[in-house]
Protein backbone atom coordinates (compact mmCIF):
# COMPACT_ATOMS: atom_id res chain seq x y z
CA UNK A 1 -79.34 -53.00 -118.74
CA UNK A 2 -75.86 -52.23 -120.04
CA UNK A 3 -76.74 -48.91 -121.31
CA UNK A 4 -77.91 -48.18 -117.94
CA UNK A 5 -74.54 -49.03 -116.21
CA UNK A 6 -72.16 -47.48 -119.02
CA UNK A 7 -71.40 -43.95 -116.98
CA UNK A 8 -69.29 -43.93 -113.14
CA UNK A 9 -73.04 -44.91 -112.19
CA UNK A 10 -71.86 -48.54 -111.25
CA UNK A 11 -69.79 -46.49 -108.22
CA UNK A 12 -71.66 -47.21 -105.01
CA UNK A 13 -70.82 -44.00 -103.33
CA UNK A 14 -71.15 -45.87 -99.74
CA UNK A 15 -68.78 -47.94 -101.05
CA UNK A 16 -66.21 -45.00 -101.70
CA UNK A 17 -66.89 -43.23 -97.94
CA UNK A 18 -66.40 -46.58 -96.51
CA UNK A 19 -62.58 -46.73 -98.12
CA UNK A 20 -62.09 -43.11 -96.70
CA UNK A 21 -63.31 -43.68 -93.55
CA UNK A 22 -61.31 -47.66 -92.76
CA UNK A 23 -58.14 -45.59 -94.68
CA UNK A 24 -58.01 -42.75 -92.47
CA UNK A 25 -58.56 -44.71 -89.47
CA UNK A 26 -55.61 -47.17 -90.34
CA UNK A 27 -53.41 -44.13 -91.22
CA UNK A 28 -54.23 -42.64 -87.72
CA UNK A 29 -53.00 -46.02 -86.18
CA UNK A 30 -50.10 -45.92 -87.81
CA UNK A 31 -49.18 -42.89 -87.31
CA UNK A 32 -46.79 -43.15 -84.64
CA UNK A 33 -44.32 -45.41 -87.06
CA UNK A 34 -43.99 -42.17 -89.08
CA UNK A 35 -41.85 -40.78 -86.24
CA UNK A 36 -38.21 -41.05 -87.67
CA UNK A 37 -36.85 -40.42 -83.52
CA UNK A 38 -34.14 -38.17 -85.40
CA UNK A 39 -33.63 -34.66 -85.36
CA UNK A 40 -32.12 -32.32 -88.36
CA UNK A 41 -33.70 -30.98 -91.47
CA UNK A 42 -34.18 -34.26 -93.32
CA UNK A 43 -36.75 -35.55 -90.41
CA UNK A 44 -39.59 -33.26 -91.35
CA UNK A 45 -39.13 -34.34 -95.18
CA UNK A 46 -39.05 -38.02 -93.43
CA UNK A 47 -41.89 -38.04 -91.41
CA UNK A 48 -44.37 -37.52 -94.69
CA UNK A 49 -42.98 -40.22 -96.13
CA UNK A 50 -43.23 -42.47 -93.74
CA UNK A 51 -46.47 -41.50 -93.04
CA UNK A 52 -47.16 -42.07 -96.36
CA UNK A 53 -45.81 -45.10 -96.62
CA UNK A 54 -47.44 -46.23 -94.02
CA UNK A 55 -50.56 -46.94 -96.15
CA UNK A 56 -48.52 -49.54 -97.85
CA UNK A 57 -48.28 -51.59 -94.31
CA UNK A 58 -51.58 -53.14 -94.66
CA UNK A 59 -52.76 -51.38 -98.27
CA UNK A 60 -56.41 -50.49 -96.50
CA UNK A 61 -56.82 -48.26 -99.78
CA UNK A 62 -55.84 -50.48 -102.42
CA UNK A 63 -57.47 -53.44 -101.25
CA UNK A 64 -61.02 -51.40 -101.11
CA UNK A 65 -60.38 -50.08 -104.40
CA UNK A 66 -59.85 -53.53 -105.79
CA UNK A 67 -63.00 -54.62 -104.32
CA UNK A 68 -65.37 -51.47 -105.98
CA UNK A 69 -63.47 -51.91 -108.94
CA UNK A 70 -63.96 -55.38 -109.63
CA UNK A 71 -66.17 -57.45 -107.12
CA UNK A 72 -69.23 -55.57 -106.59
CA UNK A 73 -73.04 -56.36 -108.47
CA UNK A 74 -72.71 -53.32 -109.93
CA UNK A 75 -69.34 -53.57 -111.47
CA UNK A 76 -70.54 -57.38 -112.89
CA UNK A 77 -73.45 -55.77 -114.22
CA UNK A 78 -71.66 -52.96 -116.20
CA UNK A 79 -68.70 -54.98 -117.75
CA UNK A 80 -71.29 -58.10 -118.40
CA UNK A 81 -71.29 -59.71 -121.92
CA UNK A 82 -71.79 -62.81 -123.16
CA UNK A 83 -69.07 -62.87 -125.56
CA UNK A 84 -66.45 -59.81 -124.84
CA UNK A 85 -63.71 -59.57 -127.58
CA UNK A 86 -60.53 -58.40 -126.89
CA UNK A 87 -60.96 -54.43 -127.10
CA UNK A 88 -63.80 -54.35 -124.87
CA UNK A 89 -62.06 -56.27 -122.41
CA UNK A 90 -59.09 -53.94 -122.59
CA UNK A 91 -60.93 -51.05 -122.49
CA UNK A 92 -62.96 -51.71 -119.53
CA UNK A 93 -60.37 -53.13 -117.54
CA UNK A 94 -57.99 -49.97 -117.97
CA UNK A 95 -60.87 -47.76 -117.31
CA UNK A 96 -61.15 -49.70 -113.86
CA UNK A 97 -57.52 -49.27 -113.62
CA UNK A 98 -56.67 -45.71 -114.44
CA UNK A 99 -59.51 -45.09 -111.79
CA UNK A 100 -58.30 -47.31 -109.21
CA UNK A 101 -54.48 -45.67 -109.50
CA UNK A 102 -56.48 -42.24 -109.61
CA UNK A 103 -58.14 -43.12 -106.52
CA UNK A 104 -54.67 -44.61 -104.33
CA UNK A 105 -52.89 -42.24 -105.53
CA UNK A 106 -55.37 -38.80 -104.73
CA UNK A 107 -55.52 -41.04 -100.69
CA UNK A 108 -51.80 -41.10 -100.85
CA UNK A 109 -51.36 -37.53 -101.98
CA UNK A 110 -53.17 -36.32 -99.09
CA UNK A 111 -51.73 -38.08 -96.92
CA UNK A 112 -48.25 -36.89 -98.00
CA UNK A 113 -49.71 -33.52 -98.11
CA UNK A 114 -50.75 -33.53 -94.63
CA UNK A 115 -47.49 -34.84 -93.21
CA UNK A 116 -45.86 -32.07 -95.02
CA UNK A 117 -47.85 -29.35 -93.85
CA UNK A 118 -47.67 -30.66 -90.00
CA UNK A 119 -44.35 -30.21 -89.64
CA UNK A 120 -43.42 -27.43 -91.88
CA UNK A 121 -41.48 -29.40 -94.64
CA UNK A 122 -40.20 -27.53 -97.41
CA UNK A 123 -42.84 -28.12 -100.50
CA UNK A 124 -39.49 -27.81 -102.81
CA UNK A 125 -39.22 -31.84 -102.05
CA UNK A 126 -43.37 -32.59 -102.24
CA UNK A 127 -43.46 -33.22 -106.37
CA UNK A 128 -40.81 -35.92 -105.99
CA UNK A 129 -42.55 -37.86 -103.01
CA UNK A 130 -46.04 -37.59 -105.61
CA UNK A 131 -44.55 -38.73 -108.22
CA UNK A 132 -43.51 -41.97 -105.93
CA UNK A 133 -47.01 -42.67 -105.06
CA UNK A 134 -48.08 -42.43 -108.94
CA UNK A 135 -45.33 -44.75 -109.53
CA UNK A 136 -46.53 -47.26 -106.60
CA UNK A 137 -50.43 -46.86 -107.02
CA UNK A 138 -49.74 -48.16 -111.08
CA UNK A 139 -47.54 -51.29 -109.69
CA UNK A 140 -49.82 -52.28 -106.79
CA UNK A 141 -53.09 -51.84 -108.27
CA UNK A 142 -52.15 -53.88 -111.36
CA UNK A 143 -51.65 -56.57 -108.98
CA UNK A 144 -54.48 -55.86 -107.12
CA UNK A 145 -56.65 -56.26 -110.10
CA UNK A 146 -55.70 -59.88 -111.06
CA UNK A 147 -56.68 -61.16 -107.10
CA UNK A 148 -59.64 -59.52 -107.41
CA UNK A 149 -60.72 -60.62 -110.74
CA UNK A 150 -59.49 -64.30 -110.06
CA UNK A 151 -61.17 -64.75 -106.41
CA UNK A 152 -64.20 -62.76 -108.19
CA UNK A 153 -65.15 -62.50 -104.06
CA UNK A 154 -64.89 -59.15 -101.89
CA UNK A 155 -63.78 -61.35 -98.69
CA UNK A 156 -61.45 -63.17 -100.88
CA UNK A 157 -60.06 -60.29 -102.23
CA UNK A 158 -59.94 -58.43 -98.84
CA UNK A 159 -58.03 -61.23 -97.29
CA UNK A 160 -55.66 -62.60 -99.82
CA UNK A 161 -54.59 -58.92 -100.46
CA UNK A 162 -54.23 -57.90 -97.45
CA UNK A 163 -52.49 -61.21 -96.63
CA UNK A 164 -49.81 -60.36 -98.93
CA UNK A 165 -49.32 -57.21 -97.92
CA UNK A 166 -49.30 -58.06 -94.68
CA UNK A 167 -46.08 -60.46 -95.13
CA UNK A 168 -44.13 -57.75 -97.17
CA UNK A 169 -44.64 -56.07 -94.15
CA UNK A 170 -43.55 -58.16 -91.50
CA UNK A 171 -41.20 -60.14 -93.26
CA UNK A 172 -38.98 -56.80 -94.91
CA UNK A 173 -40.62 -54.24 -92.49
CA UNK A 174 -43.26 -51.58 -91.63
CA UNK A 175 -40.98 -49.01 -89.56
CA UNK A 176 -38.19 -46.98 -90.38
CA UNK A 177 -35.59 -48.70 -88.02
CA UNK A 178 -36.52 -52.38 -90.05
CA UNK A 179 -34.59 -51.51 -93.61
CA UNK A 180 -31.44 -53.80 -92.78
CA UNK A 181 -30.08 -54.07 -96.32
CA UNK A 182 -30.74 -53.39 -100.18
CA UNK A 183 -32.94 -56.52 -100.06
CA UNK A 184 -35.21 -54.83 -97.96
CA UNK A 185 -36.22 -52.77 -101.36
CA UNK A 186 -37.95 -55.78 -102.86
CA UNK A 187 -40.89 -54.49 -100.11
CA UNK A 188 -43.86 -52.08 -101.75
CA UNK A 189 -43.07 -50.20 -98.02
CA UNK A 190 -39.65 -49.47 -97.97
CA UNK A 191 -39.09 -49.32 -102.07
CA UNK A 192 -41.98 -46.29 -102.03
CA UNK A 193 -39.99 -44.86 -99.10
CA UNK A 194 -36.32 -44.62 -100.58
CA UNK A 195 -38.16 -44.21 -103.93
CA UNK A 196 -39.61 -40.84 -102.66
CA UNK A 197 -36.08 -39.91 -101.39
CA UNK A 198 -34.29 -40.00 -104.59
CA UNK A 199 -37.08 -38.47 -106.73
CA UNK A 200 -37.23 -35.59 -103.81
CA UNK A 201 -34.09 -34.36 -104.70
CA UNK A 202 -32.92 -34.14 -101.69
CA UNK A 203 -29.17 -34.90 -100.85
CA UNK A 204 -27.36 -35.54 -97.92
CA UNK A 205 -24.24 -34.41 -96.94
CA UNK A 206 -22.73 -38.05 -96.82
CA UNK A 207 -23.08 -41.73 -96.74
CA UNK A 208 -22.81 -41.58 -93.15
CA UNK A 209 -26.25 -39.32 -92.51
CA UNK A 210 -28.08 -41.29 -94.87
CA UNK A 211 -27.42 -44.32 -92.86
CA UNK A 212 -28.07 -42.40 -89.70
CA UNK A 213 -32.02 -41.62 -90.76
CA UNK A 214 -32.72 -44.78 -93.29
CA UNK A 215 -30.83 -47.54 -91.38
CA UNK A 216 -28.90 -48.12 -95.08
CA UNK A 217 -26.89 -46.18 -97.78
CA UNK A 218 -28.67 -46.63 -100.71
CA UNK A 219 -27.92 -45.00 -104.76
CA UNK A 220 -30.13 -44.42 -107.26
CA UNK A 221 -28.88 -47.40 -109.29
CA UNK A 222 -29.96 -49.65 -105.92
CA UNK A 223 -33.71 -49.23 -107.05
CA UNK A 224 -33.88 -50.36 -110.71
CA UNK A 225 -33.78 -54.48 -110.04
CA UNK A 226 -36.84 -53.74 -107.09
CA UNK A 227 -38.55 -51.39 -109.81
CA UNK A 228 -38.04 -53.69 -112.48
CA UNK A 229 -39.28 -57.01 -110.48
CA UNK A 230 -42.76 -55.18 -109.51
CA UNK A 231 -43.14 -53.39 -112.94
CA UNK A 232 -42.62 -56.67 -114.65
CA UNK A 233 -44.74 -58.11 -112.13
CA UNK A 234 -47.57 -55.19 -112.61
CA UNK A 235 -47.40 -56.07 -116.41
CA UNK A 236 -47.59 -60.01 -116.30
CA UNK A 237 -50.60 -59.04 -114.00
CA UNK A 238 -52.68 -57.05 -115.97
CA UNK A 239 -52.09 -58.68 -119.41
CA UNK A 240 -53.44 -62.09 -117.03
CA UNK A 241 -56.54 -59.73 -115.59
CA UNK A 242 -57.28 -59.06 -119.17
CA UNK A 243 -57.68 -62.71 -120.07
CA UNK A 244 -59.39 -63.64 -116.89
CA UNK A 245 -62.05 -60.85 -117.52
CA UNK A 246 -63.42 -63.19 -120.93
CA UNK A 247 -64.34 -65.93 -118.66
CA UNK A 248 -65.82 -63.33 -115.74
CA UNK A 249 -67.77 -61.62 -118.18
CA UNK A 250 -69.54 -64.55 -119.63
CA UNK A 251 -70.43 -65.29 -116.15
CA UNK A 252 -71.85 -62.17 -114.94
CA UNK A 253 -73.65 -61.88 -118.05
CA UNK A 254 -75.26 -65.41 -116.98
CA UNK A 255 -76.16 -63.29 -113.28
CA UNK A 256 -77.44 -60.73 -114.71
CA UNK A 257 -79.98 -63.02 -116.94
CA UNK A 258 -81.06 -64.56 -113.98
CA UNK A 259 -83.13 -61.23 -113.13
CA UNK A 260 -84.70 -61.98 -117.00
CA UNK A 261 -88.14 -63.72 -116.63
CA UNK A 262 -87.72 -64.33 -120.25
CA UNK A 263 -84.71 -66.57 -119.92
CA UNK A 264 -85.04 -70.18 -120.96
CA UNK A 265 -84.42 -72.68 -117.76
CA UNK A 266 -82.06 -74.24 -120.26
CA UNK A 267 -79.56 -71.39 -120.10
CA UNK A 268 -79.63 -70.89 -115.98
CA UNK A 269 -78.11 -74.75 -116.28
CA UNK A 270 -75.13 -72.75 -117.29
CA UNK A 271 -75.22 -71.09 -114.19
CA UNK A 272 -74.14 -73.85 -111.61
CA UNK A 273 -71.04 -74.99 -114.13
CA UNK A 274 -70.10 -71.38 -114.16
CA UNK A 275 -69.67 -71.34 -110.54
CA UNK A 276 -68.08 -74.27 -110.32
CA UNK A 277 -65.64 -73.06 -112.60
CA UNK A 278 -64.82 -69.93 -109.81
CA UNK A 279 -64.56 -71.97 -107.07
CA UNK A 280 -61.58 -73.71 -109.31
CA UNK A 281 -59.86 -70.27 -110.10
CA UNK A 282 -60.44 -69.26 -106.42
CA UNK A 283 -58.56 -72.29 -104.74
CA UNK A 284 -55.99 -72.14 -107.71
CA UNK A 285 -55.20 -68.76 -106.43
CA UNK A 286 -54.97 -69.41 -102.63
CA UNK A 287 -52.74 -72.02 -103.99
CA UNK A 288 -50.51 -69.15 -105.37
CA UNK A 289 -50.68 -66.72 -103.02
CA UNK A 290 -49.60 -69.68 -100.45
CA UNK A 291 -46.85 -70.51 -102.89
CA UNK A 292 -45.73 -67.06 -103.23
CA UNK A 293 -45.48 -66.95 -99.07
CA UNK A 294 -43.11 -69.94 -99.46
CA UNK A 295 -40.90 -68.88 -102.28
CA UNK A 296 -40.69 -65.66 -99.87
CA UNK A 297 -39.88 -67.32 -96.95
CA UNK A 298 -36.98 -69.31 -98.92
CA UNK A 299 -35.42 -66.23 -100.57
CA UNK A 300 -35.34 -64.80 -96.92
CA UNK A 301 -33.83 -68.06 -95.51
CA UNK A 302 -31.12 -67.77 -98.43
CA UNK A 303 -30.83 -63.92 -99.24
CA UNK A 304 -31.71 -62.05 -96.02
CA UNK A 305 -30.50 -63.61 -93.51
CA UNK A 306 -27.39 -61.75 -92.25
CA UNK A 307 -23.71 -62.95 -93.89
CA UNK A 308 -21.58 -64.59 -91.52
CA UNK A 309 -18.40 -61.88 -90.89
CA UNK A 310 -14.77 -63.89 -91.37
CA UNK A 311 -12.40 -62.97 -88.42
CA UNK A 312 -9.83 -61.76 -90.29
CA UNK A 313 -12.83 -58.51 -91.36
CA UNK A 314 -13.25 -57.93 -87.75
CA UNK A 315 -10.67 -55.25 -86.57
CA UNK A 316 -12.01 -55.11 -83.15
CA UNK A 317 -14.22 -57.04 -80.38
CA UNK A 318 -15.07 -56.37 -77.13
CA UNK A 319 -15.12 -58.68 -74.66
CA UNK A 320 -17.84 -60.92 -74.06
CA UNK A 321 -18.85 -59.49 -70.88
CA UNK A 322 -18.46 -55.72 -72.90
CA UNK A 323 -16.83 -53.08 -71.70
CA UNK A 324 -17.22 -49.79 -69.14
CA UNK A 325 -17.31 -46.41 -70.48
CA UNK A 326 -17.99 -42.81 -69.44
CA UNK A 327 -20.66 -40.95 -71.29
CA UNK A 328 -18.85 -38.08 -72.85
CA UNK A 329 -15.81 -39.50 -73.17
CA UNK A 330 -14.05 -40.33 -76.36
CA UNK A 331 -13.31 -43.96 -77.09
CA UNK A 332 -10.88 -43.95 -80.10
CA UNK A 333 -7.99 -46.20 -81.54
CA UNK A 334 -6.50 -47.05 -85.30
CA UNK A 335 -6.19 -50.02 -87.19
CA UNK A 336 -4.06 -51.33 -90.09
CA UNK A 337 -6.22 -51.66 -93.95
CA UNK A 338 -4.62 -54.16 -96.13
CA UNK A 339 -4.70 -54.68 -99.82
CA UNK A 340 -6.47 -58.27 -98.42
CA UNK A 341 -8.80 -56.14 -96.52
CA UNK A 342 -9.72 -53.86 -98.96
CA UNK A 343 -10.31 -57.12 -101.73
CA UNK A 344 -12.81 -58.27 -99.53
CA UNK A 345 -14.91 -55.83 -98.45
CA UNK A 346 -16.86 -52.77 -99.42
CA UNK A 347 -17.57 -50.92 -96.45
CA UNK A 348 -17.53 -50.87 -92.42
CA UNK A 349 -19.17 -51.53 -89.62
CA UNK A 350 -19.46 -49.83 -86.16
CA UNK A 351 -21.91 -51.65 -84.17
CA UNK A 352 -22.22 -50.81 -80.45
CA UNK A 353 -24.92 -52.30 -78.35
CA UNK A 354 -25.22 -50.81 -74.96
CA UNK A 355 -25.55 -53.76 -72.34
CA UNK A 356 -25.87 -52.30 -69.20
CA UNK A 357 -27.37 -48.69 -68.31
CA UNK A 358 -25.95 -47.25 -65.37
CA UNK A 359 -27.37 -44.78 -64.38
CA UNK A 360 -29.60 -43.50 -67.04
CA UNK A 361 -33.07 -42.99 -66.61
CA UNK A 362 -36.29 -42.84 -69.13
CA UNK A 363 -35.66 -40.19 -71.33
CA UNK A 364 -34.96 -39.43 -75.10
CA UNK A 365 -32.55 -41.91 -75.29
CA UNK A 366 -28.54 -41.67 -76.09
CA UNK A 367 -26.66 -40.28 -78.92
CA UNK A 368 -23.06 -41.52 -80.27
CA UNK A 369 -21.02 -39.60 -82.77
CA UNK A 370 -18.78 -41.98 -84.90
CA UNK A 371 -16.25 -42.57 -88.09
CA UNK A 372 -13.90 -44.36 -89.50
CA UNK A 373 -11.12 -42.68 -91.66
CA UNK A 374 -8.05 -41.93 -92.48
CA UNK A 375 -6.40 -39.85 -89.94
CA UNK A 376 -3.87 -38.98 -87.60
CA UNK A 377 -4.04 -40.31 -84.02
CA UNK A 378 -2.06 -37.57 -82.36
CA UNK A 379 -3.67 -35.11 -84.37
CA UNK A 380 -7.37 -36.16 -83.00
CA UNK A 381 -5.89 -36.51 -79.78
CA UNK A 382 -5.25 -32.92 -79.49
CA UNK A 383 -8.70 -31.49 -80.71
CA UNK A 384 -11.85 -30.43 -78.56
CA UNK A 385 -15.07 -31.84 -78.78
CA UNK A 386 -16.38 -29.72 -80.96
CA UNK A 387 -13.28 -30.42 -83.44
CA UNK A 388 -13.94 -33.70 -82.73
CA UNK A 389 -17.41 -34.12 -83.94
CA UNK A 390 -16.16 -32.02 -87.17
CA UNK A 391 -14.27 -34.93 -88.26
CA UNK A 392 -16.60 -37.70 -86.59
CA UNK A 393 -19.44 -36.46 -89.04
CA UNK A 394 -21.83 -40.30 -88.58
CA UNK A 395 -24.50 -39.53 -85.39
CA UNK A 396 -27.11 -42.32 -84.37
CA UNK A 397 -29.92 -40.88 -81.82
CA UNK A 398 -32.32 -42.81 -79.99
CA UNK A 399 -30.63 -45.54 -78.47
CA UNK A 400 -33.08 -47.19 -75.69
CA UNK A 401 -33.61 -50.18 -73.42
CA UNK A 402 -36.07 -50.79 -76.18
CA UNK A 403 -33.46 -49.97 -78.82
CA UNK A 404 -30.55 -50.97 -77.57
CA UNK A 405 -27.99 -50.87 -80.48
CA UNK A 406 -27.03 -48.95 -83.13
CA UNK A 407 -27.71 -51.26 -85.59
CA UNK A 408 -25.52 -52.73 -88.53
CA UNK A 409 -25.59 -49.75 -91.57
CA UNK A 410 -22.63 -49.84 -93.66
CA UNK A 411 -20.20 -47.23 -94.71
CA UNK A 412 -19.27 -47.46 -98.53
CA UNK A 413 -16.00 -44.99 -97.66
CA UNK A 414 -12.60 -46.94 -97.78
CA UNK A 415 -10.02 -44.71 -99.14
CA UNK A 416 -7.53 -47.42 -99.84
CA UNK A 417 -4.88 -48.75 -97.86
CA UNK A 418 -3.58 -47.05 -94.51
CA UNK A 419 -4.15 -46.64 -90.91
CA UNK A 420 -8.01 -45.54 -90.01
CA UNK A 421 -8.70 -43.97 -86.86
CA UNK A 422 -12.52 -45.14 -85.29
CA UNK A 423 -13.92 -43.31 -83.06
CA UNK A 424 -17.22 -42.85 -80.99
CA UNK A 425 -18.24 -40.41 -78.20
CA UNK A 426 -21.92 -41.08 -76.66
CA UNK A 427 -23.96 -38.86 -74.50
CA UNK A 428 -27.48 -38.51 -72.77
CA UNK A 429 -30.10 -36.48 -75.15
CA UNK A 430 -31.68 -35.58 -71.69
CA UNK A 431 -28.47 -34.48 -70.01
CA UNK A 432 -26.10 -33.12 -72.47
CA UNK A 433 -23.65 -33.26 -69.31
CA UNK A 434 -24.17 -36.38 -67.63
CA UNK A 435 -20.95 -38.33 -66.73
CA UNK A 436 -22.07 -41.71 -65.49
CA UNK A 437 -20.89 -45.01 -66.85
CA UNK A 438 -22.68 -47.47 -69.20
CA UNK A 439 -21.05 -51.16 -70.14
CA UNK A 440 -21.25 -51.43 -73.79
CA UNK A 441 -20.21 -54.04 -76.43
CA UNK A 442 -18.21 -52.80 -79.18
CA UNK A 443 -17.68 -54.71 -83.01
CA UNK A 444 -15.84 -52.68 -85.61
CA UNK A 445 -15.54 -55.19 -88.90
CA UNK A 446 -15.63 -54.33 -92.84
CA UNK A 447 -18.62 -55.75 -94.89
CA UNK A 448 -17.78 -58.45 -97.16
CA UNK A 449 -18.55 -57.45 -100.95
């Protein structure tokens, strides 16, 4: 029987046009998340990663793969042996492996392909964004493999994986609007996303733009404690999918003798101890995975939830009840940094939520032009617009009723101590022109360090 399994022959090929067919679907779903609602040369570069990303929202792919690999008849049947030493194990559970990261990552490489080709992004960037996928389908399906081999159950698998997922997901984020800080990383979704960013090679002008399309400024050296947790993670998992595979392969051995007329009656009284000894492993496991949704929900309670500002970081409020502006009109004062200030925090703030809408109407949304630096307030009070939006180089599009703020992305840029000008224009994307008045609320504060 072995001999007859040895080849890719244990690969229900059903099984493999199913995980095409439920992928693409999902991916089509999703698709609309992909849209970054920006516009400028970085969005088209964007959009494939998102959209690539986006398999990692409920990891339809990996989950499938997991189950071919590891919980199907065929797979018992061709990995089955009474008493599998140590090499065999290792070699048949990184030839499951290697093909299950082949598999994620080939889905995943389409999918990037296709985002780049419908919208014309420059291929310059496409090897980085790969290589990002290679690096995810390694972590994930390492992972993947140690739920399935545990649970030894395709619905078990399916659900716990997709479970966990799932969580990542809602808890950190599945959109590109829900990155809110560096902790956000820890999440397969947004750590493949700003992953693919860096290894692109693509660079933006400033802090400021990077926070306009990702929500957050993040470096290079931002991504090694995220990379580090998962690859230790990936590690710890497959070294304990190896072990589990002794026990697993005794079993199916003990399935597969069950089709043996020859058997003695004595050995099938194995049979029932061996499944009672699954059943164990399989509630053992829910056990984690429910522990694991509890340690999460702690380290959000203490690590994500947002840090109360001091007053003495805010340098300037509205009112409670907000305050009337003009849309085209500048809106534009300075404040006083201190040495205090400066020992404190490690970036600013401009947050301005619009409260009430005047007399816009359902369109693309509204755009404000922003900063906060060093410079003269006579000076800016004698340029144009267009002079204006030179120095005030931070833009945030897409403000809706839906929408309504600009969100909390911080500015690593403090130049010491001085007087900083802020400043913020907003206008209609669907009337360049219009002039009617919106009441906004207004908080300008530096980040604590």
């Amino acid at each position: 029987m072995l001999k007859k399994v040895k080849s890719l022959g244990w690969m229900n090929p059903y099984h493999l046009l199913i995980l095409v067919a439920v992928s693409v679907v999902i991916s089509i779903i999703f698709e609309p998340l992909a849209d970054p609602s920006n516009v400028g040369d970085f969005v088209s570069i964007l959009y494939a990663i998102n959209l690539t990303a986006n398999v990692l929202t409920f990891g339809v792919p990996f989950t499938i793969v997991a189950i071919i690999m590891w919980n199907t008849k065929r797979t018992h049947l061709s990995m089955a042996r009474p008493n599998g030493d140590l090499r065999y194990r290792r070699e048949q559970f990184l030839i499951r492996y290697f093909l299950s990261t082949a598999i994620t990552f080939l889905y995943m490489t389409v999918i990037c392909y296709v985002g780049f080709t419908a919208t014309g992004a420059n291929f310059v960037y496409f090897p980085g964004v790969v290589t990002s996928t290679l690096i995810i389908s390694f972590i994930l399906n390492g992972f993947m493999a140690l739920v399935a081999i545990a649970v030894d159950s395709p619905i078990l698998t399916f659900l716990l994986t997709s479970a966990i997922l799932i969580y990542f997901s809602s808890t950190f984020g599945y959109s590109v609007f829900s990155a809110d800080d560096l902790n956000s990383l820890y999440a397969p979704y947004h750590l493949f996303r700003f992953l693919a960013i860096i290894l692109s090679g693509y660079e933006f002008a400033n802090e400021s733009i990077m926070v306009d399309y990702l929500r957050i400024y993040v470096e290079p050296i931002s991504l090694v404690a995220p990379l580090l947790m998962w690859c230790v993670f990936a590690i710890f998992s497959i070294m304990c999918s190896i072990y589990l595979l002794r026990d697993a392969m005794e079993r199916w051995s003990h399935d597969e003798s069950a089709w043996d007329d020859d058997k003695e009656v004595s050995e099938q009284g194995l049979i029932p101890k061996l499944d009672l000894s699954t059943r164990k492993r399989q509630k053992v496991v829910s056990l984690i995975v429910i522990a694991l949704f509890l340690f999460t929900t702690a380290f959000n309670l203490i690590s994500i939830t947002p840090t109360d500002i001091p007053d003495d970081l805010y340098l300037y409020r509205s009112p409670e009840s907000g305050e009337p502006i003009i849309l085209g009109s500048w809106n534009y004062n300075t404040v006083q940094l201190t040495s205090s200030h400066l020992s404190q925090a490690d970036g600013w703030v401009l947050k301005v939520t619009v409260l009430e809408w005047g007399a816009y109407n359902v369109g693309e949304g509204l755009r404000m032009r922003y900063g906060f630096l060093i410079y003269g307030l006579s000076t800016f009070s004698t340029l144009n617009d267009t002079e204006r939006e030179g120095v005030m180089t931070s833009r945030t599009w897409g403000i809706t009723p839906e929408r309504p703020s600009t969100g909390t992305g911080v500015h690593h840029s403090l130049d010491g101590e001085d007087s900083y000008l802020w400043a913020f224009r907003i206008t209609d994307d669907s009337n360049a022109n219009a002039t009617y008045g919106i009441t906004i609320s207004v908080e300008l504060y530096l980040h604590p360090s």
